[in-house]
N, C-alpha and C. Protein backbone atom coordinates (compact mmCIF):
# COMPACT_ATOMS: atom_id res chain seq x y z
N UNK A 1 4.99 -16.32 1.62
CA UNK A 1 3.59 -16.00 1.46
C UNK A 1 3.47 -14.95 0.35
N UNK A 2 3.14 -15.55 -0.88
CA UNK A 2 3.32 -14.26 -1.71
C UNK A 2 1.26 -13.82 -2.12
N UNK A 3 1.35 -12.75 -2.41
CA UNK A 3 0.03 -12.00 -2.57
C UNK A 3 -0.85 -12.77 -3.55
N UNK A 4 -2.08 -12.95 -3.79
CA UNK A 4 -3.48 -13.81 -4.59
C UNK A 4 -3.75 -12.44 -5.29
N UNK A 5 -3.94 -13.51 -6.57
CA UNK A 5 -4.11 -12.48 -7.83
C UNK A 5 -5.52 -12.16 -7.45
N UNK A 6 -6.41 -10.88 -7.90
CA UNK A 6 -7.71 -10.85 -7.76
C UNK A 6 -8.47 -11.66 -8.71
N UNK A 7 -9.37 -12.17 -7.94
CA UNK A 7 -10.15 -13.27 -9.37
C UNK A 7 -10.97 -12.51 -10.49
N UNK A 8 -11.31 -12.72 -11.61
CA UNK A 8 -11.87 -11.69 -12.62
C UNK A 8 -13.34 -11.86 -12.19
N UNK A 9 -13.58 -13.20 -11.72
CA UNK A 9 -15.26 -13.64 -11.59
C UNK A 9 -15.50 -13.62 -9.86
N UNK A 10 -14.77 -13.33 -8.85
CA UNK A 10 -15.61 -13.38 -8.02
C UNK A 10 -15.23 -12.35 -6.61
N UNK A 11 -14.61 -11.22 -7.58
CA UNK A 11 -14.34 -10.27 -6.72
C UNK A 11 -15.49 -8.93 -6.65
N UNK A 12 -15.46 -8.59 -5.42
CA UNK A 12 -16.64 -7.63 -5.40
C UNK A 12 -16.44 -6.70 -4.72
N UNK A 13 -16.42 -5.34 -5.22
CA UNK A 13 -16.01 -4.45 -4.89
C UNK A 13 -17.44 -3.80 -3.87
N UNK A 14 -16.99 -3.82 -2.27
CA UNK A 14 -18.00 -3.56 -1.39
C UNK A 14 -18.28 -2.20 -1.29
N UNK A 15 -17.65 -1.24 -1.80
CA UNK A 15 -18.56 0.34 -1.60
C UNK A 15 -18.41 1.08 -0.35
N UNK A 16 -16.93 0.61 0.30
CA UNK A 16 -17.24 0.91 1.90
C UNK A 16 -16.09 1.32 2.08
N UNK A 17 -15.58 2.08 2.84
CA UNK A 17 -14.79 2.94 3.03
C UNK A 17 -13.87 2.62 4.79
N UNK A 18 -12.72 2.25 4.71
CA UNK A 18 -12.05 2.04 6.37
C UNK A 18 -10.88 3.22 6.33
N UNK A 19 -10.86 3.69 6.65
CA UNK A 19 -9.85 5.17 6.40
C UNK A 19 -8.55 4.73 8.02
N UNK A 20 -7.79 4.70 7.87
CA UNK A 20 -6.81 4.19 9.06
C UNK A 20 -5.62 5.23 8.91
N UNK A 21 -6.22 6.50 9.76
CA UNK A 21 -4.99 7.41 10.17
C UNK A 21 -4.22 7.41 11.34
N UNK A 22 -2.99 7.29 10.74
CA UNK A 22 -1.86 6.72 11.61
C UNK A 22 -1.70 7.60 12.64
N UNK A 23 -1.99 9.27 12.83
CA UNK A 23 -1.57 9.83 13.37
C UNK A 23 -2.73 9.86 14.51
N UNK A 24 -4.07 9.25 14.53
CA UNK A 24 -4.90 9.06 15.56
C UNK A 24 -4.58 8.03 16.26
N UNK A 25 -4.67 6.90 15.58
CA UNK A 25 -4.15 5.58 16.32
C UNK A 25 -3.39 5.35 16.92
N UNK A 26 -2.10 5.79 16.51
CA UNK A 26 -0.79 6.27 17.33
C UNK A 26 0.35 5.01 16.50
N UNK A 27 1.21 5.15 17.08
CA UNK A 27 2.23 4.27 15.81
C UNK A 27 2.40 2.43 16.55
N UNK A 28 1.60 2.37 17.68
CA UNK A 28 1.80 1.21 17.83
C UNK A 28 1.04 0.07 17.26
N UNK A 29 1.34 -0.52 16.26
CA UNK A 29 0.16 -1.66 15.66
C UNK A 29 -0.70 -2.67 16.79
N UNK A 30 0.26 -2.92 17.66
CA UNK A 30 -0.93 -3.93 18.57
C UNK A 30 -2.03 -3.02 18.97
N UNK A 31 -2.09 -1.84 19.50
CA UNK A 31 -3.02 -0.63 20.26
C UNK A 31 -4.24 -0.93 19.38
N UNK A 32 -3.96 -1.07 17.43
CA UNK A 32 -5.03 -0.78 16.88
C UNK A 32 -5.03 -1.88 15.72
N UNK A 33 -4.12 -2.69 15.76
CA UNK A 33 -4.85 -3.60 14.74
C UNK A 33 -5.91 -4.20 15.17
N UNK A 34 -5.94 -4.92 16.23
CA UNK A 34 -7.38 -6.16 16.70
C UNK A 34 -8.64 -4.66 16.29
N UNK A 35 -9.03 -3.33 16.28
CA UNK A 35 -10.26 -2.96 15.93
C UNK A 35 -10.09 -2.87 14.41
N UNK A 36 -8.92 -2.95 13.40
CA UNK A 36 -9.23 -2.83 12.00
C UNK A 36 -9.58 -4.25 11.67
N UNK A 37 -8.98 -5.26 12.43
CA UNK A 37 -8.56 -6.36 11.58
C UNK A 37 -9.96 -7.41 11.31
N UNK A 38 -10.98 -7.05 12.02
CA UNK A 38 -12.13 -7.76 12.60
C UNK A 38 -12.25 -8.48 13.82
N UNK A 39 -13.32 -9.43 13.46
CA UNK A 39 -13.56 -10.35 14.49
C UNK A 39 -13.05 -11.97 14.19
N UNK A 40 -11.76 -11.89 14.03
CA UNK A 40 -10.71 -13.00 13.64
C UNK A 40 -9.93 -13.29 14.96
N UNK A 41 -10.80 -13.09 15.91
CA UNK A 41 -9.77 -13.84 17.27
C UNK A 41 -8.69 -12.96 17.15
N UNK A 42 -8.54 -11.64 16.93
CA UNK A 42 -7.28 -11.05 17.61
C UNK A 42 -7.21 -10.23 18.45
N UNK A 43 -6.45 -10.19 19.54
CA UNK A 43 -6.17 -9.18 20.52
C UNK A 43 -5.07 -8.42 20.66
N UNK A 44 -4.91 -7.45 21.85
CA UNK A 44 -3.71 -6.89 21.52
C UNK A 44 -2.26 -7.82 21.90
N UNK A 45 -2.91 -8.73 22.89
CA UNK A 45 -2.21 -9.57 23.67
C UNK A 45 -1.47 -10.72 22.21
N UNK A 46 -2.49 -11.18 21.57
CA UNK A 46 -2.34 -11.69 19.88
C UNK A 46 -1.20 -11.38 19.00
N UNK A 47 -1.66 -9.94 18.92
CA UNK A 47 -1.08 -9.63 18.04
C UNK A 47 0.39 -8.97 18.81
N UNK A 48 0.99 -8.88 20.02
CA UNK A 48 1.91 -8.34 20.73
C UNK A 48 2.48 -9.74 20.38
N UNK A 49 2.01 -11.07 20.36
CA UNK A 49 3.02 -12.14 20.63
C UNK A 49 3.65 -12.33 18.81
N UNK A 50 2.53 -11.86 17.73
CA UNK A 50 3.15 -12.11 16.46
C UNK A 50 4.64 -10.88 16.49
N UNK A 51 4.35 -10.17 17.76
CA UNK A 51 5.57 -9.10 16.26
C UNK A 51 6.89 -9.60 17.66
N UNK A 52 6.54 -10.29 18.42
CA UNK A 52 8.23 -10.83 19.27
C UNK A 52 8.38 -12.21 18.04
N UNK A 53 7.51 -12.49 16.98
CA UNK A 53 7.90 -13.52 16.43
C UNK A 53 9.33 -13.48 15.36
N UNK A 54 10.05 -13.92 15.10
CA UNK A 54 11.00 -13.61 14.06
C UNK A 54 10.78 -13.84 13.34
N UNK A 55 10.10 -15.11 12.68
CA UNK A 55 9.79 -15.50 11.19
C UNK A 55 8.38 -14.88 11.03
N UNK A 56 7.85 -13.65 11.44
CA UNK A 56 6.13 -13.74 11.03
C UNK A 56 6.65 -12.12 11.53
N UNK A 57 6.34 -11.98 12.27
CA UNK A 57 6.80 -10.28 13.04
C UNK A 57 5.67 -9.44 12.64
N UNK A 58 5.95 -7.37 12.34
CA UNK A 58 5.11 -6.59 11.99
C UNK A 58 5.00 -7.05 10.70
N UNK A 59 5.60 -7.05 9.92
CA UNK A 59 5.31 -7.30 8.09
C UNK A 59 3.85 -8.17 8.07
N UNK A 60 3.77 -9.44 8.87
CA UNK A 60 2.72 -10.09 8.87
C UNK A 60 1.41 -9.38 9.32
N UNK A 61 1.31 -8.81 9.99
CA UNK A 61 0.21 -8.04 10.34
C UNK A 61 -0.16 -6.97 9.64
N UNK A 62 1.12 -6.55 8.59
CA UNK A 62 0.45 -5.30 7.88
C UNK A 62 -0.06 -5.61 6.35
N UNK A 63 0.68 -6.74 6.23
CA UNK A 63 0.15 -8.04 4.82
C UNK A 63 -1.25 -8.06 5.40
N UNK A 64 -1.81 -8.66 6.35
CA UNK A 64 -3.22 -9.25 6.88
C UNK A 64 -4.11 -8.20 6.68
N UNK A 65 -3.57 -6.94 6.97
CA UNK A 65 -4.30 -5.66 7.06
C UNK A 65 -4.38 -5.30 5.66
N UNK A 66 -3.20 -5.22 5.23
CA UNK A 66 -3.66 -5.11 3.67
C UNK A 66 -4.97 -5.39 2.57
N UNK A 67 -4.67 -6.70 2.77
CA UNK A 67 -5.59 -7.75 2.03
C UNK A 67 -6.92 -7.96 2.16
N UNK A 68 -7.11 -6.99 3.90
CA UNK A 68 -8.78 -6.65 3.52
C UNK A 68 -9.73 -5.82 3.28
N UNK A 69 -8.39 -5.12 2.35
CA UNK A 69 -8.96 -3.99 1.63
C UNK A 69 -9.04 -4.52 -0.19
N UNK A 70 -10.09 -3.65 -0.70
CA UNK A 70 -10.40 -3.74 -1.96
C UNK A 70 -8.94 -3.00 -2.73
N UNK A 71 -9.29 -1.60 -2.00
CA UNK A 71 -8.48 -1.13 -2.58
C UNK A 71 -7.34 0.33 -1.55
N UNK A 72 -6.51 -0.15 -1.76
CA UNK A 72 -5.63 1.05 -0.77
C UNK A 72 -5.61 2.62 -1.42
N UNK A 73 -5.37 3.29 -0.58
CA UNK A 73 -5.28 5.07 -0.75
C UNK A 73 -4.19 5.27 0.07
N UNK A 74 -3.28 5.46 -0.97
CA UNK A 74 -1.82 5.90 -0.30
C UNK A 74 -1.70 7.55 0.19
N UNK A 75 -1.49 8.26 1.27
CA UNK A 75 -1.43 9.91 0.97
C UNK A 75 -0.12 10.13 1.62
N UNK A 76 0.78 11.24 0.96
CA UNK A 76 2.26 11.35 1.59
C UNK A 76 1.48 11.89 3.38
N UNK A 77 2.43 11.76 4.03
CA UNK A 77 2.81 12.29 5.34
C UNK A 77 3.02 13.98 5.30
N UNK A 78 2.22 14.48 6.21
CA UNK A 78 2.29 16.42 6.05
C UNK A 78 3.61 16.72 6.07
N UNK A 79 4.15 18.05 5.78
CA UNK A 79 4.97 18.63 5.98
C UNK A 79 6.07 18.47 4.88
N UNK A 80 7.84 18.49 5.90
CA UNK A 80 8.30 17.77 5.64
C UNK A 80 8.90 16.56 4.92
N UNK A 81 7.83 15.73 5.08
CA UNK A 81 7.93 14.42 4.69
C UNK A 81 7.34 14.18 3.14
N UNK A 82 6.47 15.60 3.01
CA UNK A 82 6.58 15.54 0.92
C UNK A 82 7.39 15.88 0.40
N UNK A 83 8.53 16.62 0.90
CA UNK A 83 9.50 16.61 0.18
C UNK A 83 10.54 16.01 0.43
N UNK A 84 10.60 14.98 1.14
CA UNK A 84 11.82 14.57 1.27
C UNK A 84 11.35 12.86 1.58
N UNK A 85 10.12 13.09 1.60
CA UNK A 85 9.39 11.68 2.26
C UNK A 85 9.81 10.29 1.44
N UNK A 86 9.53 9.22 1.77
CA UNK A 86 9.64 7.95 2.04
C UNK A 86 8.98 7.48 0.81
N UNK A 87 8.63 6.68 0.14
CA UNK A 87 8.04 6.19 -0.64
C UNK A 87 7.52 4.52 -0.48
N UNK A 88 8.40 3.93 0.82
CA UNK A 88 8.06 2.89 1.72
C UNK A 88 6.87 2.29 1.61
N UNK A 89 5.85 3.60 2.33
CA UNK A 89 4.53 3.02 2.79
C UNK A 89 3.69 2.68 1.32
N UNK A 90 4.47 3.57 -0.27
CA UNK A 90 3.70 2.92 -1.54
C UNK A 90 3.98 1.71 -1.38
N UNK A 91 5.25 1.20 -1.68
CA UNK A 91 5.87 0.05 -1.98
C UNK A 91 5.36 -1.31 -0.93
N UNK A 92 5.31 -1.04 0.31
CA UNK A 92 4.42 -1.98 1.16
C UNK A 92 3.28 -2.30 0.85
N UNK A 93 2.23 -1.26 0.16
CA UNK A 93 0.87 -1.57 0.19
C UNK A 93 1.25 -2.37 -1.07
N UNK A 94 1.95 -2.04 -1.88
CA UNK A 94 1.46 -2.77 -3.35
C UNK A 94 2.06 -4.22 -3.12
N UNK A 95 3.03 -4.29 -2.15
CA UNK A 95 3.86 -5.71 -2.48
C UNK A 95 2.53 -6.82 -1.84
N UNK A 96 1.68 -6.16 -0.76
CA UNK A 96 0.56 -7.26 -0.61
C UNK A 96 -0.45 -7.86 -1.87
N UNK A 97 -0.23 -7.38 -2.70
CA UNK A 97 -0.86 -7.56 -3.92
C UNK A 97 -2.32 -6.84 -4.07
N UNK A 98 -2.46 -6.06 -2.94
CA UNK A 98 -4.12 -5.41 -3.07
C UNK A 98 -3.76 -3.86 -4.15
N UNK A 99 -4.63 -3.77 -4.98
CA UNK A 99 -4.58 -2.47 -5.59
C UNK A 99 -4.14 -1.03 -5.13
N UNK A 100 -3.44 -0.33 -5.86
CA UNK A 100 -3.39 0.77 -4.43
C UNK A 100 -3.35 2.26 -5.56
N UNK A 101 -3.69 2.94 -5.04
CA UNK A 101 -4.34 4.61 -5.18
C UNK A 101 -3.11 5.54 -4.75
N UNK A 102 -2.70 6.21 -5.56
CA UNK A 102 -1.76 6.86 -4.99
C UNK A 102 -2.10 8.28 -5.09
N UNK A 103 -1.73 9.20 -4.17
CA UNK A 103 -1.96 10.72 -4.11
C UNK A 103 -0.50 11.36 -4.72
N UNK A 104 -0.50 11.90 -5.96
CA UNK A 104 0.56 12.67 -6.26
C UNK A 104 0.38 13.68 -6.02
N UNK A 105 1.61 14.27 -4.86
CA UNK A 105 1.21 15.36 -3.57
C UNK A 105 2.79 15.06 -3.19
N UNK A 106 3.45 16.06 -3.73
CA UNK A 106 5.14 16.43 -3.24
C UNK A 106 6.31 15.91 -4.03
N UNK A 107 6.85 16.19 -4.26
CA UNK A 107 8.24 15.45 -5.08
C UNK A 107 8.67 14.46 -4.81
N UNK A 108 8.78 14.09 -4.02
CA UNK A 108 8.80 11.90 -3.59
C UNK A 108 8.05 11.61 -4.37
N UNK A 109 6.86 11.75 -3.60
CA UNK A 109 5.62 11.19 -4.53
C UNK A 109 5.84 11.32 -5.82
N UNK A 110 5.85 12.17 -6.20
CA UNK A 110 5.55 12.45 -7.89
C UNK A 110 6.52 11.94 -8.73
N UNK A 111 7.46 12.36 -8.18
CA UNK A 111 9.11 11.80 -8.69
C UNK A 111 8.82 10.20 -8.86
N UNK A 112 8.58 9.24 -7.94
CA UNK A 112 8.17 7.99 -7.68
C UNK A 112 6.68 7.54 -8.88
N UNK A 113 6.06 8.33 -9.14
CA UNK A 113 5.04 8.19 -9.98
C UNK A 113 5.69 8.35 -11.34
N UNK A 114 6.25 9.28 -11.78
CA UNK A 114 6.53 9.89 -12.84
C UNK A 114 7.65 8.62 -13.27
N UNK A 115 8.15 8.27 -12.73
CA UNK A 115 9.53 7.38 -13.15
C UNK A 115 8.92 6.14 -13.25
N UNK A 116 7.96 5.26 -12.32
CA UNK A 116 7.21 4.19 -13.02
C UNK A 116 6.06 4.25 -13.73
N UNK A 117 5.81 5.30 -14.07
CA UNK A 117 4.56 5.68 -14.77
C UNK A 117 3.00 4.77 -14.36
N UNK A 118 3.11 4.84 -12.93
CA UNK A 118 1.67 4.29 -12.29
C UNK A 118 0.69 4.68 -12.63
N UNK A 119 0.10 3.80 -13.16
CA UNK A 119 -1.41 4.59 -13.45
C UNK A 119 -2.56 4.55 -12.24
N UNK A 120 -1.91 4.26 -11.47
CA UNK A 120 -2.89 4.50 -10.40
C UNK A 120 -2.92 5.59 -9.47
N UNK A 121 -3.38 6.88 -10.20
CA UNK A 121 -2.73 7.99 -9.50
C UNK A 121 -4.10 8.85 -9.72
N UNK A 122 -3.92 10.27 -8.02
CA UNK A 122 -5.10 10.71 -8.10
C UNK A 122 -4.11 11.99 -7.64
N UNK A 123 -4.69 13.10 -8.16
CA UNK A 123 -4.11 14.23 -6.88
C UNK A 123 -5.53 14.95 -7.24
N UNK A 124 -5.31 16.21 -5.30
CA UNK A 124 -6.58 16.65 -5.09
C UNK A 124 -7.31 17.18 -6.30
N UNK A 125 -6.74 18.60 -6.87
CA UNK A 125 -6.99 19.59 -7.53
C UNK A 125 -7.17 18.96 -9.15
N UNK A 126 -6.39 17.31 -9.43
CA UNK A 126 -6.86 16.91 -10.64
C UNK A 126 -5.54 17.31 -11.55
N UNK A 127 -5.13 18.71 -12.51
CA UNK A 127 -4.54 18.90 -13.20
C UNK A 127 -4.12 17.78 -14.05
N UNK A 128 -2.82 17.30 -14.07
CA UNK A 128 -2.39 16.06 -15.02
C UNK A 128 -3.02 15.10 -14.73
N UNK A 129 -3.36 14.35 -13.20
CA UNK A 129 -3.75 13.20 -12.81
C UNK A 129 -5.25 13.57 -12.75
N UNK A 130 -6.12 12.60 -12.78
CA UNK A 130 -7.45 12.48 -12.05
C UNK A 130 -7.77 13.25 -10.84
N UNK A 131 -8.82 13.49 -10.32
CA UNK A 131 -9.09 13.48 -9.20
C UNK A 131 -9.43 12.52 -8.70
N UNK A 132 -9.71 12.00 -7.26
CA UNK A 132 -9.95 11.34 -6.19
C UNK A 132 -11.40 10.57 -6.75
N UNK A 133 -12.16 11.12 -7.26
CA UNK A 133 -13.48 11.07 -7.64
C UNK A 133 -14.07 9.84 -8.64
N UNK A 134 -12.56 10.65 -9.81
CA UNK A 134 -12.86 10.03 -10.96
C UNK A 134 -11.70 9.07 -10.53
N UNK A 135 -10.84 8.72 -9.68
CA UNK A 135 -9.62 7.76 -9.61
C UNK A 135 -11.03 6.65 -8.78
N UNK A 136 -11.49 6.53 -8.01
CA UNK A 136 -12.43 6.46 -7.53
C UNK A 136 -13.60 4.96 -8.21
N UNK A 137 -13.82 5.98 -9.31
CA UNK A 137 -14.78 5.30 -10.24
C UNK A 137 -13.96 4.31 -11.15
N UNK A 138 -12.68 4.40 -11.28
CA UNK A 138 -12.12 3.85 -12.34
C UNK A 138 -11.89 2.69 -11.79
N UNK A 139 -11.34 2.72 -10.63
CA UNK A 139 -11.30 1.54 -9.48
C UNK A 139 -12.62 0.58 -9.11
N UNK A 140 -13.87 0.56 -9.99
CA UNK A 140 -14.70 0.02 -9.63
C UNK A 140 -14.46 -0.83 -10.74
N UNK A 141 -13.57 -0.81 -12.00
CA UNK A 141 -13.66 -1.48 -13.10
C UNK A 141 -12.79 -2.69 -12.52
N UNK A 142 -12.66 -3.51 -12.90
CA UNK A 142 -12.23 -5.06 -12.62
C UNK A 142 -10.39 -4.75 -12.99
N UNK A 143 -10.84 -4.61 -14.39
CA UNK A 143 -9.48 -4.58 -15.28
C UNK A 143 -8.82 -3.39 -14.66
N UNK A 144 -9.06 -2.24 -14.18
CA UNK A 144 -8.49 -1.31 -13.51
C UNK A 144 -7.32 -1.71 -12.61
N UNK A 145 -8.43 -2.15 -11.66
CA UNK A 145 -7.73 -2.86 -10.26
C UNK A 145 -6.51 -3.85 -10.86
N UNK A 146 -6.99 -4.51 -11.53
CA UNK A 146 -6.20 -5.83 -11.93
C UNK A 146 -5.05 -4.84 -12.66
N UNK A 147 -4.93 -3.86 -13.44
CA UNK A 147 -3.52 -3.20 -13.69
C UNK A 147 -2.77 -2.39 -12.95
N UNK A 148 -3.67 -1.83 -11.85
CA UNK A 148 -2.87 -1.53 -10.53
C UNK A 148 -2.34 -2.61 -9.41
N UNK A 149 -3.05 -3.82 -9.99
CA UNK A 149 -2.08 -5.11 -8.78
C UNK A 149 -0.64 -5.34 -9.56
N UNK A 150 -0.98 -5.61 -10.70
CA UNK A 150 0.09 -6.18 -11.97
C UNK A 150 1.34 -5.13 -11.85
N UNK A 151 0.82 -3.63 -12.12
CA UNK A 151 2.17 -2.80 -11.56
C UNK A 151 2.39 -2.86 -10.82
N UNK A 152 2.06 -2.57 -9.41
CA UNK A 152 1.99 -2.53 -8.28
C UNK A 152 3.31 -3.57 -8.11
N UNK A 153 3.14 -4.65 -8.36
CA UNK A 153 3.58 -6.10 -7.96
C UNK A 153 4.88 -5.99 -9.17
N UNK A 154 5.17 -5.30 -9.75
CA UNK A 154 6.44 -5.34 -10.97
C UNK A 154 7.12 -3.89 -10.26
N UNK A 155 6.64 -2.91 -9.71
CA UNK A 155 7.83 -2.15 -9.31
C UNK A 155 7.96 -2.54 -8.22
N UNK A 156 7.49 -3.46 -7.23
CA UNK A 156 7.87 -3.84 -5.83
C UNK A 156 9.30 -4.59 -6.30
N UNK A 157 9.39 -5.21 -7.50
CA UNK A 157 10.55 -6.23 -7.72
C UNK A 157 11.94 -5.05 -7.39
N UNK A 158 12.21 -3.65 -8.20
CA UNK A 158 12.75 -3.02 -7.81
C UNK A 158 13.51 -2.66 -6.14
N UNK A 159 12.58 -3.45 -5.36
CA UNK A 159 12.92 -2.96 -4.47
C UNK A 159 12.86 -3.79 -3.24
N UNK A 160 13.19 -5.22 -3.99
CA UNK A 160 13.01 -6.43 -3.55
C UNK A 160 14.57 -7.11 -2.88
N UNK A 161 14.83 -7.53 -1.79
CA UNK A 161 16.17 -7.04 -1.00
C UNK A 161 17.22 -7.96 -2.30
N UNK A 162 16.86 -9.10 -3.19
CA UNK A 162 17.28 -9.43 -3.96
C UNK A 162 18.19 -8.37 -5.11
N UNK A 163 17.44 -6.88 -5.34
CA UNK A 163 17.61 -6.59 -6.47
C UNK A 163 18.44 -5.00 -5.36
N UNK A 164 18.11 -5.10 -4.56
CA UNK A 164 18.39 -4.03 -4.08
C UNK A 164 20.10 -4.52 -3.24
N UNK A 165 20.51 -5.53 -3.33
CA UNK A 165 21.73 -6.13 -2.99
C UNK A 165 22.72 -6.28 -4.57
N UNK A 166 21.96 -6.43 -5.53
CA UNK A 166 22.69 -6.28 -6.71
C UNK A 166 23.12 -5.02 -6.50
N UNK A 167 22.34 -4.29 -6.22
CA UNK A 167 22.56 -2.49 -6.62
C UNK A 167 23.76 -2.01 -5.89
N UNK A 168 23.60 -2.88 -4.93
CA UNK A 168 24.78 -2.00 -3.83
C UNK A 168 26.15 -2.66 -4.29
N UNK A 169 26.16 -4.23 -4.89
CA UNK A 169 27.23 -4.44 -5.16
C UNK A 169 27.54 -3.96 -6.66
N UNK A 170 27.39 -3.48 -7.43
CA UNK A 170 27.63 -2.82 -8.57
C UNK A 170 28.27 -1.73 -7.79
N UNK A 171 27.32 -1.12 -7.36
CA UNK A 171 28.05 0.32 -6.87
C UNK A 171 29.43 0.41 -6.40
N UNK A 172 29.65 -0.71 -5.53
CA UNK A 172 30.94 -1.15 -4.61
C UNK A 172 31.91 -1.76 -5.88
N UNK A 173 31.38 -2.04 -6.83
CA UNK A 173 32.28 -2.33 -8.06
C UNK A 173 32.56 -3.75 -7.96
């Protein structure tokens, strides 16, 4: 199932905002996907039987979740986890092919920005990157979005179990 390019003519950017913090919801996806996902016939009972699935599992449900967003807002995890954090949850949102917003906010992050040179980047205070505001507005442009799917979707290859099995056997010599 690979990600749909955005169409140039019949995409529409709705103006609406779904904010999904992990640390309210709690970390179990069945508890809270059926209230993000709509009114698509899912329950928790639903969505409990996709992730005992092997060929479909969590990945499928967080692809689904993805995709009905315009556009994603990535923010590192408090603490801790900016400096030493994960860069995972970028690389997931972009491999669905939906646009994604990134907060450069900690040395993962930034480190991870700085080395693919994403232009889809916001931090609070602005300095080098945009702010939120103006990252915001830029994302209403068509061609915007469409160069944050296009990267998005070229550094996921990096990290694609294909390329990431080369890596390890080089290493191993």
């Amino acid at each position: 199932m690979f990600p749909m390019p955005i169409s140039r003519y019949s995409f529409r950017f709705r103006r609406q905002f779904t904010f999904v913090n992990e640390f309210k919801e709690g970390i179990y996806i069945e508890k809270w996907y059926p209230k993000f996902i709509g009114s698509e016939g899912w329950t928790e009972e639903k969505t409990s039987d996709f992730l005992k699935d092997n060929e479909y599992g969590m990945g499928i449900l967080y692809y689904n979740l993805f995709r009905t967003f315009d556009v994603m807002i990535i923010t590192p995890k408090p603490y801790q986890k900016q400096r030493y954090g994960s860069i995972q949850r970028i690389t997931s949102a972009m491999k669905s092919g939906v646009p994604v917003l990134v907060e450069a906010k900690g040395p993962a992050f930034e480190a991870f920005l700085d080395r693919y040179n994403y232009p889809c980047v916001y931090a609070v205070n602005g300095g080098k990157y945009r702010t939120l505001r103006e990252a915001l507005v830029s994302m209403q442009n068509v061609t915007m979005r469409v160069k944050c799917q296009e990267e998005g979707l070229r550094i996921t290859e990096d990290f694609s179990p294909k390329f990431l099995i080369k890596k390890l056997l080089r290493t191993m010599g």
